[in-house]
C-alpha atoms as a PDB file:
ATOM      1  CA  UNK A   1      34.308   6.632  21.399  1.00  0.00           C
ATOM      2  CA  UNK A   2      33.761   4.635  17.843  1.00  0.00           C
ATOM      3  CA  UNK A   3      34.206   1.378  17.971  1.00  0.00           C
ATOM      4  CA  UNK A   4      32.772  -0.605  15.395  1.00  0.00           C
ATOM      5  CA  UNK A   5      32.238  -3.740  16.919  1.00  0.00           C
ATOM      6  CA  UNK A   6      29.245  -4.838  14.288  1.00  0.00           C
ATOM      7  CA  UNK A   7      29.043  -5.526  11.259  1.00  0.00           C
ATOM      8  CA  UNK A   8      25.963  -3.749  10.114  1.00  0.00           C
ATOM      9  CA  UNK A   9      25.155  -4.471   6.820  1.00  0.00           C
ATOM     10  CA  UNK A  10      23.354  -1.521   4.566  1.00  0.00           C
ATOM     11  CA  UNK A  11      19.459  -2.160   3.955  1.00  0.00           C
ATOM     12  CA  UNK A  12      18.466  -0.179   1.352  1.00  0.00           C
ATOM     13  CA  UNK A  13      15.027   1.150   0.190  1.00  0.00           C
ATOM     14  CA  UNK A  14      13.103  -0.106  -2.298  1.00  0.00           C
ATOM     15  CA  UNK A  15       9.274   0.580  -3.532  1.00  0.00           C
ATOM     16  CA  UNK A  16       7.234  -2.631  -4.197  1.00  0.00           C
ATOM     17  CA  UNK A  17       3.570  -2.291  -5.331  1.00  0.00           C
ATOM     18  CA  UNK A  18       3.577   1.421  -4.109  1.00  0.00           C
ATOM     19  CA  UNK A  19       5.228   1.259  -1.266  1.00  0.00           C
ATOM     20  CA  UNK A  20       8.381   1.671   0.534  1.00  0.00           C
ATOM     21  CA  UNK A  21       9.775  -1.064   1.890  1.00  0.00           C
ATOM     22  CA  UNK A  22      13.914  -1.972   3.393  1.00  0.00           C
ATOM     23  CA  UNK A  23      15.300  -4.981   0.926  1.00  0.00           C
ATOM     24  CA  UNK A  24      17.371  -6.722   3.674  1.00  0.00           C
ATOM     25  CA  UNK A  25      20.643  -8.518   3.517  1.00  0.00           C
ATOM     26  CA  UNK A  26      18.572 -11.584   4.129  1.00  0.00           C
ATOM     27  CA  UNK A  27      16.416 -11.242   0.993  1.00  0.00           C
ATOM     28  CA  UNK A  28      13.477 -10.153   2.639  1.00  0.00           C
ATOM     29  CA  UNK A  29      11.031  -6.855   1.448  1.00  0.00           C
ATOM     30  CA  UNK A  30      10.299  -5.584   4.879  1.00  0.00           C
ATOM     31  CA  UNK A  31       8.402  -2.395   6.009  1.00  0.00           C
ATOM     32  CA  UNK A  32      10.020   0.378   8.503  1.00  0.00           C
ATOM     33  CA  UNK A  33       9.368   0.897  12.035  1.00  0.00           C
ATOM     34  CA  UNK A  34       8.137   4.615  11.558  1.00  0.00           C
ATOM     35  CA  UNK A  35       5.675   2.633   9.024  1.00  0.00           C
ATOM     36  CA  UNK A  36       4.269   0.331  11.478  1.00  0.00           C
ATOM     37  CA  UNK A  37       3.936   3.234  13.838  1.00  0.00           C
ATOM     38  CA  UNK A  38       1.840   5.361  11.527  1.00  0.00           C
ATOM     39  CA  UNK A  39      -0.343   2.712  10.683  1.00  0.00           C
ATOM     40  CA  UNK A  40      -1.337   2.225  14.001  1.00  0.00           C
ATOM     41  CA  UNK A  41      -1.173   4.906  15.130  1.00  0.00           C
ATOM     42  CA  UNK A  42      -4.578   5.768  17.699  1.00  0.00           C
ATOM     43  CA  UNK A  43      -7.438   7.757  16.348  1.00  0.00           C
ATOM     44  CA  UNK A  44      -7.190  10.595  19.415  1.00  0.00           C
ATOM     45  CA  UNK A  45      -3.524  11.141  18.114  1.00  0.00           C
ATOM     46  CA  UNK A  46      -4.097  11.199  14.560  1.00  0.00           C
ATOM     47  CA  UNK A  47      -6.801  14.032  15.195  1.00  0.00           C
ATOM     48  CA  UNK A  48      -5.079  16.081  17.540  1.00  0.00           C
ATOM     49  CA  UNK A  49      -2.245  16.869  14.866  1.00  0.00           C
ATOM     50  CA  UNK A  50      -5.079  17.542  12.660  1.00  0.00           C
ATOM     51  CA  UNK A  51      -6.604  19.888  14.695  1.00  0.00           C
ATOM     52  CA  UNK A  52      -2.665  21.533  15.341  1.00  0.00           C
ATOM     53  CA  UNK A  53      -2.628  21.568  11.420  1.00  0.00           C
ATOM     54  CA  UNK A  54      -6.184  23.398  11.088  1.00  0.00           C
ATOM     55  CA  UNK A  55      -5.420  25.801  14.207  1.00  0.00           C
ATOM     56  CA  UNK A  56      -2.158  27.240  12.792  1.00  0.00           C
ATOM     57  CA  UNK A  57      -3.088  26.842   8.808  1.00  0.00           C
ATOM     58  CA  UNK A  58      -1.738  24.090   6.189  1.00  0.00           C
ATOM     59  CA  UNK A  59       1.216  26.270   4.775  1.00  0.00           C
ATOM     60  CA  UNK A  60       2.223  27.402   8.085  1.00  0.00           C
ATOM     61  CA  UNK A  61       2.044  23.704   9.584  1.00  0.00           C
ATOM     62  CA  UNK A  62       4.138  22.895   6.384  1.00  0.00           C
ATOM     63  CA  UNK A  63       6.331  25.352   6.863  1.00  0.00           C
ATOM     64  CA  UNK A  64       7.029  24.577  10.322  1.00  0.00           C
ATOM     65  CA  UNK A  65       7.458  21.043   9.627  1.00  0.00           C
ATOM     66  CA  UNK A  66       9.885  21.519   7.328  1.00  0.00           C
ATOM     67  CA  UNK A  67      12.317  23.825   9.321  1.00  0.00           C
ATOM     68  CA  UNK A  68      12.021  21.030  12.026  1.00  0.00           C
ATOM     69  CA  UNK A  69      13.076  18.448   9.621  1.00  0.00           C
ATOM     70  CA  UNK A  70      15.840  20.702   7.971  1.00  0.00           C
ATOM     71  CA  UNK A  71      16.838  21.547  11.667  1.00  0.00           C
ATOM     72  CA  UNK A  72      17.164  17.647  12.896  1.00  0.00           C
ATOM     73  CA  UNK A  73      18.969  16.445   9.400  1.00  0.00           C
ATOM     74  CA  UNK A  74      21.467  19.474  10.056  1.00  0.00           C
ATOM     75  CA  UNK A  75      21.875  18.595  14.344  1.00  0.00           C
ATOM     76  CA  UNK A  76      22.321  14.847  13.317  1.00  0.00           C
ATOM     77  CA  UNK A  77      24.919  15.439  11.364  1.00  0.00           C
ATOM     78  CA  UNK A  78      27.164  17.132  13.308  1.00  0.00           C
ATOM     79  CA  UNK A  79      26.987  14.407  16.376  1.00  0.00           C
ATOM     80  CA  UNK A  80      27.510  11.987  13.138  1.00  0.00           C
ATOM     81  CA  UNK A  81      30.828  13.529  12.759  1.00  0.00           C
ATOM     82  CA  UNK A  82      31.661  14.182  16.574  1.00  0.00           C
ATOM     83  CA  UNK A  83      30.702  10.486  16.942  1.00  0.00           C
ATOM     84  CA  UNK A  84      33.245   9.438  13.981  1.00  0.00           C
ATOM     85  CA  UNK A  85      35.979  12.092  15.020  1.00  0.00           C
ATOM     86  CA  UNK A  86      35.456  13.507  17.860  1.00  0.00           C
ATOM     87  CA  UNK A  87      35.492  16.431  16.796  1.00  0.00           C
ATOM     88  CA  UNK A  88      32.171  18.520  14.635  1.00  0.00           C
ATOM     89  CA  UNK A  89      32.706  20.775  11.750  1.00  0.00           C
ATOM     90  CA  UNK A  90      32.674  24.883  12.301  1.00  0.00           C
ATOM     91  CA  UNK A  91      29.024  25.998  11.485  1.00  0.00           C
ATOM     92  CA  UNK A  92      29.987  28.570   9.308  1.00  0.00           C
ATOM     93  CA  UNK A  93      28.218  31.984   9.261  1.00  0.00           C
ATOM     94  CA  UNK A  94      24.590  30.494   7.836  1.00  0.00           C
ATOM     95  CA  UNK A  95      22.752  31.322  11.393  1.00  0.00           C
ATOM     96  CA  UNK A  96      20.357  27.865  11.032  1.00  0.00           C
ATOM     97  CA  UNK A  97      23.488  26.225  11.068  1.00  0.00           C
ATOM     98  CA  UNK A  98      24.877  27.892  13.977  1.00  0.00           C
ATOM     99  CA  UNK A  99      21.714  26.714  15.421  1.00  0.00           C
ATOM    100  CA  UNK A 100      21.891  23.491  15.109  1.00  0.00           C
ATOM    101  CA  UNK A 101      25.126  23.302  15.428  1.00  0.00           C
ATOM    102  CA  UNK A 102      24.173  24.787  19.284  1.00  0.00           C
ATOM    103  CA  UNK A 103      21.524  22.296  19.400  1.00  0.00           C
ATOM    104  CA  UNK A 104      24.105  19.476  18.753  1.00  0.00           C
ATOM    105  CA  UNK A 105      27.016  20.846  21.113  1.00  0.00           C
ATOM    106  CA  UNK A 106      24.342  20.963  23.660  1.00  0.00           C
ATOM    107  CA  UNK A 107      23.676  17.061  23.303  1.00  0.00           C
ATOM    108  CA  UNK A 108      27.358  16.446  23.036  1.00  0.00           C
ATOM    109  CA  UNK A 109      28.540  18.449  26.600  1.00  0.00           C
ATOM    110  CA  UNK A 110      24.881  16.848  28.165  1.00  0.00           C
ATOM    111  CA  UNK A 111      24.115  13.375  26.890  1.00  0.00           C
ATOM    112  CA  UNK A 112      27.034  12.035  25.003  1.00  0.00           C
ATOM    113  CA  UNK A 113      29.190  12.525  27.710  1.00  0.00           C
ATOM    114  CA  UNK A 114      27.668   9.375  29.523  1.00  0.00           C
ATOM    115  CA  UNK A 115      28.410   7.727  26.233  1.00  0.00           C
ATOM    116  CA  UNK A 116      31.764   5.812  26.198  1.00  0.00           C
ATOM    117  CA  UNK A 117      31.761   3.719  23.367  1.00  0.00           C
ATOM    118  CA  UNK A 118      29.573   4.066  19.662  1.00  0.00           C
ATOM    119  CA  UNK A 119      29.203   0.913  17.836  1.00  0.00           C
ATOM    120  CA  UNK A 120      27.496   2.627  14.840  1.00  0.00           C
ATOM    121  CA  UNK A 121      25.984   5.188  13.791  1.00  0.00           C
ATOM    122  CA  UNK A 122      22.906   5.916  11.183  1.00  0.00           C
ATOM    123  CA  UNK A 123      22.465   1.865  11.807  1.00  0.00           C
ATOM    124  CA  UNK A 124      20.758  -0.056   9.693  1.00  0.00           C
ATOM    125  CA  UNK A 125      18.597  -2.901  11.797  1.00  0.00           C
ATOM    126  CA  UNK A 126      15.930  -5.885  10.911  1.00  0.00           C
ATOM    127  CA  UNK A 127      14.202  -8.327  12.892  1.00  0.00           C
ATOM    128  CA  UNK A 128      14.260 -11.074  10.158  1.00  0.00           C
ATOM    129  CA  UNK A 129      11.202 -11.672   8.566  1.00  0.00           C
ATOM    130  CA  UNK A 130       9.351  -8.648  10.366  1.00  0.00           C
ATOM    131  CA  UNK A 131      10.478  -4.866  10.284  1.00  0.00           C
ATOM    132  CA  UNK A 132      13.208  -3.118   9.638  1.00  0.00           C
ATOM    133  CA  UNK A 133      14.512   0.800  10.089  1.00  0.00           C
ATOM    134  CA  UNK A 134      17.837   2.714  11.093  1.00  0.00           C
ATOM    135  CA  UNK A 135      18.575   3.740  14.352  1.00  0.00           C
ATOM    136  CA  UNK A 136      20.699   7.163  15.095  1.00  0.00           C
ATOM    137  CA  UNK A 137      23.235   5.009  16.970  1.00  0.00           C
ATOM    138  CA  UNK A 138      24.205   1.866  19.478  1.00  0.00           C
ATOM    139  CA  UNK A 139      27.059   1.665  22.084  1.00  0.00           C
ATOM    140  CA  UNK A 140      27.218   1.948  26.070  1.00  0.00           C
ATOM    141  CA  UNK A 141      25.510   4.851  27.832  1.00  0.00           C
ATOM    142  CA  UNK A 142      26.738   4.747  31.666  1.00  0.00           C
ATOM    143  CA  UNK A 143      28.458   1.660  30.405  1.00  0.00           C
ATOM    144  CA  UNK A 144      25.326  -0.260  29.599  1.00  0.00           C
ATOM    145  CA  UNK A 145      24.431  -1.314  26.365  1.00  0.00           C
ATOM    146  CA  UNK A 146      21.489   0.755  24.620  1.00  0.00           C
ATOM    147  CA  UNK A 147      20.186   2.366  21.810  1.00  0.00           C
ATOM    148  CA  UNK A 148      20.368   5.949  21.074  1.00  0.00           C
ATOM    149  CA  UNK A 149      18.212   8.321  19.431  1.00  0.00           C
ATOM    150  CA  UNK A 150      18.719  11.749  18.896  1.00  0.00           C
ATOM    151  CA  UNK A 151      15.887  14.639  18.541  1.00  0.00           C
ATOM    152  CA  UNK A 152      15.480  18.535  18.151  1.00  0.00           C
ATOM    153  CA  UNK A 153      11.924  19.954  19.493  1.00  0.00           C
ATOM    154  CA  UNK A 154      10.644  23.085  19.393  1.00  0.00           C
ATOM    155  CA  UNK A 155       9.126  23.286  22.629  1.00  0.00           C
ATOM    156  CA  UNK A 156       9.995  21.213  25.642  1.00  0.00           C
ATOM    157  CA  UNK A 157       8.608  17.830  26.081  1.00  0.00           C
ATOM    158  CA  UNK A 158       6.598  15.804  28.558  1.00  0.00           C
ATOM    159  CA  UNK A 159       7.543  11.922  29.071  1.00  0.00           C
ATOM    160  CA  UNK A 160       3.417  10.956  27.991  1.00  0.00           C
ATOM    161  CA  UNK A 161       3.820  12.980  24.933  1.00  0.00           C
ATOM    162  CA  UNK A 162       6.779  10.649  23.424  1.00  0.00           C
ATOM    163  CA  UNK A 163       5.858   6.986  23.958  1.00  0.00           C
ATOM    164  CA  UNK A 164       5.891   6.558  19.863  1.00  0.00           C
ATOM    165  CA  UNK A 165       9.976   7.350  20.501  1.00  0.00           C
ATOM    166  CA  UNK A 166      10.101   4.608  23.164  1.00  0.00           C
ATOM    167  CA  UNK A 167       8.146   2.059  20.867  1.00  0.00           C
ATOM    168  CA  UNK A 168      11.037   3.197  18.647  1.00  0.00           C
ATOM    169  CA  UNK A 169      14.128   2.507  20.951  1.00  0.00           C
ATOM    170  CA  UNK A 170      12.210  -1.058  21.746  1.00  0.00           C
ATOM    171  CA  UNK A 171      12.031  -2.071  18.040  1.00  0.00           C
ATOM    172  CA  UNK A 172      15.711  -1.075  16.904  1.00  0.00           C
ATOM    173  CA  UNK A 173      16.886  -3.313  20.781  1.00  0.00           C
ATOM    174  CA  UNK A 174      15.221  -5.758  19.449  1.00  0.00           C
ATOM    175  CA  UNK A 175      16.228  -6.238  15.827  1.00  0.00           C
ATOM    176  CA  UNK A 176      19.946  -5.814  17.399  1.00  0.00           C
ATOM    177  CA  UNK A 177      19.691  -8.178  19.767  1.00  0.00           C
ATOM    178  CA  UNK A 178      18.269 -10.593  17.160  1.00  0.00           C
ATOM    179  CA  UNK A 179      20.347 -10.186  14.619  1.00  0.00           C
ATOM    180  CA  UNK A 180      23.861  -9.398  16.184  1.00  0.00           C
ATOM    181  CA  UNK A 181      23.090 -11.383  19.395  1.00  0.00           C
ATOM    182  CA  UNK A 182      22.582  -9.128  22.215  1.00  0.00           C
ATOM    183  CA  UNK A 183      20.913  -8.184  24.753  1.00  0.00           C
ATOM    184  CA  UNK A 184      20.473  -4.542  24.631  1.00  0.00           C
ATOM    185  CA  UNK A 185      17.166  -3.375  27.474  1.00  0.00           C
ATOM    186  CA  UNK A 186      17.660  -0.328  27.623  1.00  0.00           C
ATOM    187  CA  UNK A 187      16.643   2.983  25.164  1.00  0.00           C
ATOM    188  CA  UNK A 188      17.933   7.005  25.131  1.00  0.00           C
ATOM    189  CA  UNK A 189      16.241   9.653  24.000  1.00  0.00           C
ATOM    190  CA  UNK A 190      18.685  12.623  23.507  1.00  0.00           C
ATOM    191  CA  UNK A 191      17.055  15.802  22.641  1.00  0.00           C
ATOM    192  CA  UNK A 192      17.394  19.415  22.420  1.00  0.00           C
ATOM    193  CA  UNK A 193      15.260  22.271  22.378  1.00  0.00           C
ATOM    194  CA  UNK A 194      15.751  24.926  19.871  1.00  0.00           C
ATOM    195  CA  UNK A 195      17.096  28.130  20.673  1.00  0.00           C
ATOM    196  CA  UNK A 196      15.130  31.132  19.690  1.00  0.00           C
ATOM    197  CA  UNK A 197      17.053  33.756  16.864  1.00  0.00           C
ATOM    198  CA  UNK A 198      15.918  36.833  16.213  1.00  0.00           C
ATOM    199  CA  UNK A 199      15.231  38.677  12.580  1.00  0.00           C
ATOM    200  CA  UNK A 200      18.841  39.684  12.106  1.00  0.00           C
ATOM    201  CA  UNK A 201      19.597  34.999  12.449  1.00  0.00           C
ATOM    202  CA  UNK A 202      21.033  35.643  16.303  1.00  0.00           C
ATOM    203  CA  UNK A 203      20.592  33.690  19.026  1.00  0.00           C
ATOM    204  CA  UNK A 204      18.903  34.617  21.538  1.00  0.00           C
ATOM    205  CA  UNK A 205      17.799  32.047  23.892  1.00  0.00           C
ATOM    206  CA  UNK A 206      19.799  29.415  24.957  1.00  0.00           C
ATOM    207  CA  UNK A 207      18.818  25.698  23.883  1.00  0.00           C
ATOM    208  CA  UNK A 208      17.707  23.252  26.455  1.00  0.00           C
ATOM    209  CA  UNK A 209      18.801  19.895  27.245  1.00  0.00           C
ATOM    210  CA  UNK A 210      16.377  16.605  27.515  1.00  0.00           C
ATOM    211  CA  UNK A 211      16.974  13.188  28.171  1.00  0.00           C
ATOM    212  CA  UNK A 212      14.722  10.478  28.427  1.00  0.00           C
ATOM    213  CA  UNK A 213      15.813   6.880  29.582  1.00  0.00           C
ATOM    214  CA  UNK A 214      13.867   3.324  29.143  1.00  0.00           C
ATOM    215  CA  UNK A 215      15.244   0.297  30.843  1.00  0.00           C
ATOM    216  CA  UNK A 216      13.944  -2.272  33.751  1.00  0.00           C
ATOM    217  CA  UNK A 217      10.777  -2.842  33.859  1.00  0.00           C
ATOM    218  CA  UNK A 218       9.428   0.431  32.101  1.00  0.00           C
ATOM    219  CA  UNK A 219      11.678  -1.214  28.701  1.00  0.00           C
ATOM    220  CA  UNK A 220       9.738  -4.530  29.156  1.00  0.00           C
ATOM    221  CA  UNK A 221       6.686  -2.373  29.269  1.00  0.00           C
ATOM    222  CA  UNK A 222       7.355  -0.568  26.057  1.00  0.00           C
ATOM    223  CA  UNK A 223       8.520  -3.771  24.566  1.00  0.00           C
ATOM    224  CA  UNK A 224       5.372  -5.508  25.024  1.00  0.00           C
ATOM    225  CA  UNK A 225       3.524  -2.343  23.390  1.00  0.00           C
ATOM    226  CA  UNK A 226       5.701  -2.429  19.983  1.00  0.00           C
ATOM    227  CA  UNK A 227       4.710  -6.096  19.412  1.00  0.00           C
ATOM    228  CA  UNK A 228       1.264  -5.454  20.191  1.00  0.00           C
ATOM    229  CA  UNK A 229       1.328  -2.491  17.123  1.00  0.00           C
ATOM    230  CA  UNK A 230       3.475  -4.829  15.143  1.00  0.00           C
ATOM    231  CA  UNK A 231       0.696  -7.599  15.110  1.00  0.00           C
ATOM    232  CA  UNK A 232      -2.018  -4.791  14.504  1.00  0.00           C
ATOM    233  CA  UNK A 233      -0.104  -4.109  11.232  1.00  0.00           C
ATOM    234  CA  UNK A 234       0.194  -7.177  10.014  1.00  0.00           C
ATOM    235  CA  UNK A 235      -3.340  -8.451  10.779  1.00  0.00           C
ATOM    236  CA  UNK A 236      -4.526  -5.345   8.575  1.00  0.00           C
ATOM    237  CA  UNK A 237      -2.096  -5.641   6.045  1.00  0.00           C
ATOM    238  CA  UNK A 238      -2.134  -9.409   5.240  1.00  0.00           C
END
């Protein structure tokens, strides 16, 4: 499945003026797609997750946040290593690992199957000039080539509630397909709904499989939309 055909070169992180920017192998002080996205984000979604944050209480909105986050870092890293290997480590006996260890078995017997080949994963990406961020990985799904994202959820997901991810998949196609010389038109979201546990850390639903595909005309759609948010940043930020 790994096949490093690109040679992605690391961008790493640094903090200019206050703020976090990717230093890219180009010399350029760039900021991150998930930093373009916030910025523009619309009004109407900015204060509905205010509204989830003041209907379920600050530490409790916290608190979930952070077990998502905790959750996702643990689920990527196991399809890290089955990407790598093949093969992803033994949970152990800590039951949120054994969760998302589920959660990431559950993407690898569902989604990854379609997957043949994985140029890279955790891959660092820059349009020159403009943005830059790391994608979860690139390679052929159903033998075309795309990029790949992978994400827990808590609760099932409808296809209106997730355009950010698709703005997402359309940024990191098209810093790959400037940069390594491409043409990548087509995105996948692979995600995975938790599985309940009980108090005693069992199981005790089973998770449940999503996948969301971009390509065709719906890409060039979402494409479009990226470059529209991308100019909104800049014109208030310059």
């Amino acid at each position: 499945m790994y096949n490093p055909r690109f040679n992605y070169q690391p961008i790493p992180r640094e903090t200019v003026d206050g703020r976090r920017l990717y230093a890219t192998p180009d010399g350029g002080r760039l900021p991150s797609v998930t930093t373009i996205l916030e910025a523009t984000k619309p009004e109407e979604k900015r204060q509905a997750l205010q509204n989830w944050r003041n209907r379920v209480g600050h530490t409790q909105a916290q608190a979930i946040t952070t077990e998502a986050a905790n959750r996702g870092t643990r689920m990527h890293k196991y399809l890290e290593d089955y990407t790598k290997t093949g093969a992803i480590a033994d949970p152990g006996s800590n039951p949120y690992s054994q969760q998302s260890h589920t959660m990431a078995q559950t993407i690898i017997t569902n989604g990854l199957c379609h997957v043949s080949e994985v140029w890279g994963y955790e891959v660092p990406l820059y349009f020159p000039g403009i943005y830059a961020g790391t994608t979860d990985a690139a390679g052929l799904h159903l033998y075309q080539p795309s990029i790949l994202d992978y994400k827990q959820t808590n609760k099932p997901k409808r296809r209106e509630w997730i355009e950010d991810y698709f703005l997402q998949l359309c940024a990191y196609a098209e810093a790959h397909n400037a940069v390594h010389g491409t043409d990548i038109q087509k995105g996948v979201v692979l995600m995975c709904v938790k599985p309940e546990m009980d108090d005693q850390g069992n199981l005790i639903t089973q998770p449940q499989y999503q996948e969301f595909v971009i390509e065709g005309a719906e890409f060039e759609l979402y494409r479009q939309l990226w470059w529209h948010r991308v100019e909104q940043y800049y014109l208030a930020n310059h």
